[in-house]
N, C-alpha and C. Protein backbone atom coordinates (compact mmCIF):
# COMPACT_ATOMS: atom_id res chain seq x y z
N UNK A 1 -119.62 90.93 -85.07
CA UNK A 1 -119.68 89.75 -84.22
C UNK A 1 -120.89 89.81 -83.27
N UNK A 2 -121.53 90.94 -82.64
CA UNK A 2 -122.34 91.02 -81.60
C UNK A 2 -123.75 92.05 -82.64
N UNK A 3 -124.39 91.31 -82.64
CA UNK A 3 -125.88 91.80 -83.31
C UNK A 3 -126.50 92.86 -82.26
N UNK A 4 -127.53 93.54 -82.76
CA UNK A 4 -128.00 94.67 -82.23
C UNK A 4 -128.96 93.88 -80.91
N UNK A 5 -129.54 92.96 -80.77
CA UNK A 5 -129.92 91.93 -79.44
C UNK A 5 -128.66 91.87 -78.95
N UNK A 6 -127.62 91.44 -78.92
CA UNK A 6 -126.79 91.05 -78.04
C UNK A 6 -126.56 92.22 -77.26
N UNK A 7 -125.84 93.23 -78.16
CA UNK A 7 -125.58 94.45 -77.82
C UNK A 7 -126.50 95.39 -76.87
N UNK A 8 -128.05 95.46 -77.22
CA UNK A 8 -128.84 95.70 -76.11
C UNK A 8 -129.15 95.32 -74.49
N UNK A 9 -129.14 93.78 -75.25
CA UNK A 9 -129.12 92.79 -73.57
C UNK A 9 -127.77 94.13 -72.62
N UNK A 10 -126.84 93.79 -73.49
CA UNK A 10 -125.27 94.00 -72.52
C UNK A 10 -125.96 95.33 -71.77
N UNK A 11 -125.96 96.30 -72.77
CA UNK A 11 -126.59 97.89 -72.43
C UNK A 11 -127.60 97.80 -71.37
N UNK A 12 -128.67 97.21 -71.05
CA UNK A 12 -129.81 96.65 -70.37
C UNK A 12 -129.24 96.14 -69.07
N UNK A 13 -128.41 95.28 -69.47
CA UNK A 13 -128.19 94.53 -67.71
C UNK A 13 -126.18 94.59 -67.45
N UNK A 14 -126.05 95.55 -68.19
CA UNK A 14 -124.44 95.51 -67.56
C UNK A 14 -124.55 95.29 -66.35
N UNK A 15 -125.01 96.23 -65.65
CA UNK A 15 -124.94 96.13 -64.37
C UNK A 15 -124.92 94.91 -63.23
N UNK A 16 -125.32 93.80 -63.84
CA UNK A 16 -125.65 92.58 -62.77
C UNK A 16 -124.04 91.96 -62.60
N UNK A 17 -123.09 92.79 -63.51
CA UNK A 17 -121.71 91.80 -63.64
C UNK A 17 -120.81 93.39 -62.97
N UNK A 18 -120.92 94.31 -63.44
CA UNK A 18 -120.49 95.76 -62.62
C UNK A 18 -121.21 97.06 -61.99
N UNK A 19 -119.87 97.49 -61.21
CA UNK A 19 -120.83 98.08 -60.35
C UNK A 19 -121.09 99.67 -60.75
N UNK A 20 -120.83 99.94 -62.33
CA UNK A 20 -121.30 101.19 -62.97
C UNK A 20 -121.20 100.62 -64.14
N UNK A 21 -121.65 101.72 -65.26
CA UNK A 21 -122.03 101.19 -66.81
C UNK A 21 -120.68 101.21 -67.06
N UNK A 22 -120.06 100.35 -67.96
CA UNK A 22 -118.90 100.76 -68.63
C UNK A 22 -119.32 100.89 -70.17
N UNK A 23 -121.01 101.42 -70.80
CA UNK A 23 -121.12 101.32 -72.35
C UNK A 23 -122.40 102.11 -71.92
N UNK A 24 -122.85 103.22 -72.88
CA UNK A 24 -123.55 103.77 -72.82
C UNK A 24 -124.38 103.59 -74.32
N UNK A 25 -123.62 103.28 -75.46
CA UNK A 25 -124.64 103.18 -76.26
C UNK A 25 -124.00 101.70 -77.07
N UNK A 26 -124.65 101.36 -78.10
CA UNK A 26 -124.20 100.24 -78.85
C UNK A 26 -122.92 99.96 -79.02
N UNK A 27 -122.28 101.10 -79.78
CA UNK A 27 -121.02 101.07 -80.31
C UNK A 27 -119.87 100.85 -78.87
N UNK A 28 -119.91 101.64 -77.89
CA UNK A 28 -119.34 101.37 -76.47
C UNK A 28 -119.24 100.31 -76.12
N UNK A 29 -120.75 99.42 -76.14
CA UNK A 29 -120.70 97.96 -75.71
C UNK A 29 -120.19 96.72 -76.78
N UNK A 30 -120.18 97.15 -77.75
CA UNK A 30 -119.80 95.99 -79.08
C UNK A 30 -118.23 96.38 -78.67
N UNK A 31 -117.23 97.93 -78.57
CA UNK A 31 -115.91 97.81 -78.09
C UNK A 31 -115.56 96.85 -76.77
N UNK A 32 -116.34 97.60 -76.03
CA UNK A 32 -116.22 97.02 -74.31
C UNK A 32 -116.02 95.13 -74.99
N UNK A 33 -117.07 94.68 -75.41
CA UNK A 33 -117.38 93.41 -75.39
C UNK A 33 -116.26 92.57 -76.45
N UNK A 34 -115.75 93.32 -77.05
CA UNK A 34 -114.56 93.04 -78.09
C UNK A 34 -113.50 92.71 -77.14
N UNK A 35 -113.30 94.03 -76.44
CA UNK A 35 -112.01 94.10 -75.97
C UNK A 35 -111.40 92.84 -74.90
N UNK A 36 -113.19 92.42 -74.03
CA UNK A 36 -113.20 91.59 -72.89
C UNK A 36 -113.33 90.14 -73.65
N UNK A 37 -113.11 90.07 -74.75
CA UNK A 37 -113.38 88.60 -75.44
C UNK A 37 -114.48 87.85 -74.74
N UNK A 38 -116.04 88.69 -74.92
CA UNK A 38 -117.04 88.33 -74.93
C UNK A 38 -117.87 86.79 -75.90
N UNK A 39 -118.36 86.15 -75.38
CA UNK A 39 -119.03 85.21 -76.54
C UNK A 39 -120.12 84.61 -76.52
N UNK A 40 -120.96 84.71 -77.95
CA UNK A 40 -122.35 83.93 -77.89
C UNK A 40 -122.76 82.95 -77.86
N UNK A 41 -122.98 82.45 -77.05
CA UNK A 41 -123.45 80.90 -77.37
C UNK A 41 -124.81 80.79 -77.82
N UNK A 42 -125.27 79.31 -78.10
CA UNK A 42 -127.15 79.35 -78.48
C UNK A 42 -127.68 78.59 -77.67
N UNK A 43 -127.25 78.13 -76.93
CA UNK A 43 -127.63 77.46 -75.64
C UNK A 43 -126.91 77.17 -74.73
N UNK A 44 -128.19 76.78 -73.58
CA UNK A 44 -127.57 76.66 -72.07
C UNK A 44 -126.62 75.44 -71.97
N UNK A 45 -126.90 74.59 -73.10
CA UNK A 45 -125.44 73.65 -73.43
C UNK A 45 -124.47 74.01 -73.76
N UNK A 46 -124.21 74.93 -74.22
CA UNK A 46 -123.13 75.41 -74.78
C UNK A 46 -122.03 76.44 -73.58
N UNK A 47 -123.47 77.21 -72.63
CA UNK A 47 -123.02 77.99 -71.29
C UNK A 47 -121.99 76.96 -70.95
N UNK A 48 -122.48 75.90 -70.66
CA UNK A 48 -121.97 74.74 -69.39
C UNK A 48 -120.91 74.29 -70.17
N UNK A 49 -120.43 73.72 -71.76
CA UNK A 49 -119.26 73.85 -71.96
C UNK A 49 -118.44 74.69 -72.03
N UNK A 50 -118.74 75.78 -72.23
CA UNK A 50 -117.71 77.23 -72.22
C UNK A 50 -117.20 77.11 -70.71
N UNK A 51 -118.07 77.00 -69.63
CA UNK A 51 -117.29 77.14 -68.63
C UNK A 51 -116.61 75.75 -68.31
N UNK A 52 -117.31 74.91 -68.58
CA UNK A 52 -115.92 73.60 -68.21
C UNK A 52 -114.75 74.35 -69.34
N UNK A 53 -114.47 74.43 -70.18
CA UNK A 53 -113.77 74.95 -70.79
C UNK A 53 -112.43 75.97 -70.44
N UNK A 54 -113.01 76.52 -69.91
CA UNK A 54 -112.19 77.56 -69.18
C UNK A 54 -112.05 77.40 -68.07
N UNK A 55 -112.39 76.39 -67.27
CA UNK A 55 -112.26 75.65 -66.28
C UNK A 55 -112.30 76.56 -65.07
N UNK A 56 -113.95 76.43 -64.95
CA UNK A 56 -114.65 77.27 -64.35
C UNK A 56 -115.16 75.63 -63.76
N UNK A 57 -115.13 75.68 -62.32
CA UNK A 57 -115.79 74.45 -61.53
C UNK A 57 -117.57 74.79 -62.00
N UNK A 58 -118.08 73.58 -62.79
CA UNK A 58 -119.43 73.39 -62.63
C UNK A 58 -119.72 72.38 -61.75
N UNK A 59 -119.30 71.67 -61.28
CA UNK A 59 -119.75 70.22 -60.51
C UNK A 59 -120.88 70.35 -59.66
N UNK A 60 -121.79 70.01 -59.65
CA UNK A 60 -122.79 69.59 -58.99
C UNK A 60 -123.18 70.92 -59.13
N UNK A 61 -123.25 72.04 -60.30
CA UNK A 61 -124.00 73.02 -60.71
C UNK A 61 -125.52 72.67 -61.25
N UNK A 62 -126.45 73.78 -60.56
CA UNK A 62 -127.58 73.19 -61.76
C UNK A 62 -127.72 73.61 -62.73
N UNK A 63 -128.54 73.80 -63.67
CA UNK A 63 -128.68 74.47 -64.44
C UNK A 63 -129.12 75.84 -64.95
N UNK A 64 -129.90 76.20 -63.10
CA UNK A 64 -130.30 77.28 -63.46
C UNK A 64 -129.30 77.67 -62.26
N UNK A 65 -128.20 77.82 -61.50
CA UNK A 65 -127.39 78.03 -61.27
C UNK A 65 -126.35 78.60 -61.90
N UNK A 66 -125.89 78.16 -63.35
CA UNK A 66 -124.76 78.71 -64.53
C UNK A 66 -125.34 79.46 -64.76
N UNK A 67 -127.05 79.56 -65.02
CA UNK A 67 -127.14 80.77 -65.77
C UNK A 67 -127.68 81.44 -65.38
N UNK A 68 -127.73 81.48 -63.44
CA UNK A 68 -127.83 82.90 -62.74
C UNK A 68 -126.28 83.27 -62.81
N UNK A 69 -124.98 83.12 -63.19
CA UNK A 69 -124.17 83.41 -62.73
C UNK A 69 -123.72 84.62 -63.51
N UNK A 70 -122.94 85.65 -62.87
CA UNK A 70 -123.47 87.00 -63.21
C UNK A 70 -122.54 87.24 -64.34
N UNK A 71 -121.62 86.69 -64.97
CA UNK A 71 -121.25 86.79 -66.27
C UNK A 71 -122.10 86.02 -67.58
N UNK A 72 -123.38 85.60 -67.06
CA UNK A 72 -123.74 85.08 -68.27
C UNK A 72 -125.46 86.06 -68.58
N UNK A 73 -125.81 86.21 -69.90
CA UNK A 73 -126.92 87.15 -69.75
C UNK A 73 -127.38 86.81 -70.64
N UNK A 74 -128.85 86.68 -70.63
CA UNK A 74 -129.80 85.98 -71.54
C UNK A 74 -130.10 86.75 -72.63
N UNK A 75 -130.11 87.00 -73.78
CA UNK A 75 -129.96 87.48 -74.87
C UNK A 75 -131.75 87.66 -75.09
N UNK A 76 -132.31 86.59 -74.79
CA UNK A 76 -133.89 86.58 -74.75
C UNK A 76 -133.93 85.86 -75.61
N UNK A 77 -133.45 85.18 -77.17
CA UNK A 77 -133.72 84.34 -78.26
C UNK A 77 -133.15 83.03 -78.02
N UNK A 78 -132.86 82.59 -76.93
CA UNK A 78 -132.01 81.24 -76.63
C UNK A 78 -130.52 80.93 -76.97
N UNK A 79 -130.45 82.54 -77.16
CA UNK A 79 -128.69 82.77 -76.84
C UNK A 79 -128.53 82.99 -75.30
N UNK A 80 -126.98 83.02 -75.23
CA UNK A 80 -126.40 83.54 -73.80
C UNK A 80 -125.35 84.43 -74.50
N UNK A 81 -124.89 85.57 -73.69
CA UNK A 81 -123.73 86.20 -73.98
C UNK A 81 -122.99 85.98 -72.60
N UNK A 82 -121.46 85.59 -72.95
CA UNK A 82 -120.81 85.40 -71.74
C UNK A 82 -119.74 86.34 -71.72
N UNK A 83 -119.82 87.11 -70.58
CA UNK A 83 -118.93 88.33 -70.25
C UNK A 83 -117.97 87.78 -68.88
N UNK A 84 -116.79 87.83 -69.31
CA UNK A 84 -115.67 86.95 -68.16
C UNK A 84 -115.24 89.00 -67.20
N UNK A 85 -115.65 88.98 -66.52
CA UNK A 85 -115.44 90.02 -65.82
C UNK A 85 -114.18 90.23 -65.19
């Protein structure tokens, strides 16, 4: 489910969502990210429905607001991975 990009991003910037690593190498973070029902989206459209979705208040969010928010992490290819902490 989580490609070797996704999996790096997580490894790379866990930290902006906790306050120690909980994954030290790939396999750690593809469990970790299993377990937390992690998900990819392919765009910042897709961020903003996941969280209306789960009914996460966006209202009068901007756009670059959702996707400073520290469960969401830029994959770098115009994915997001969203980690519900």
């Amino acid at each position: 489910m989580f490609d070797e990009k996704v999996l790096q991003c997580f490894l790379d910037h866990q930290m902006q969502l906790y306050p120690e690593p909980v994954a030290e190498n790939p396999k750690e973070a593809e469990e970790f990210l299993e377990e937390c029902m992690a998900v990819v989206v392919n765009s910042v459209k897709e961020v903003w429905e996941f969280f209306e979705e789960e009914g996460i208040d966006t209202e009068g969010a901007s756009q670059e607001e959702i996707l400073e928010a520290e469960e969401v992490f830029a994959v770098g290819d115009g994915r997001y991975l969203i980690v519900e902490g």
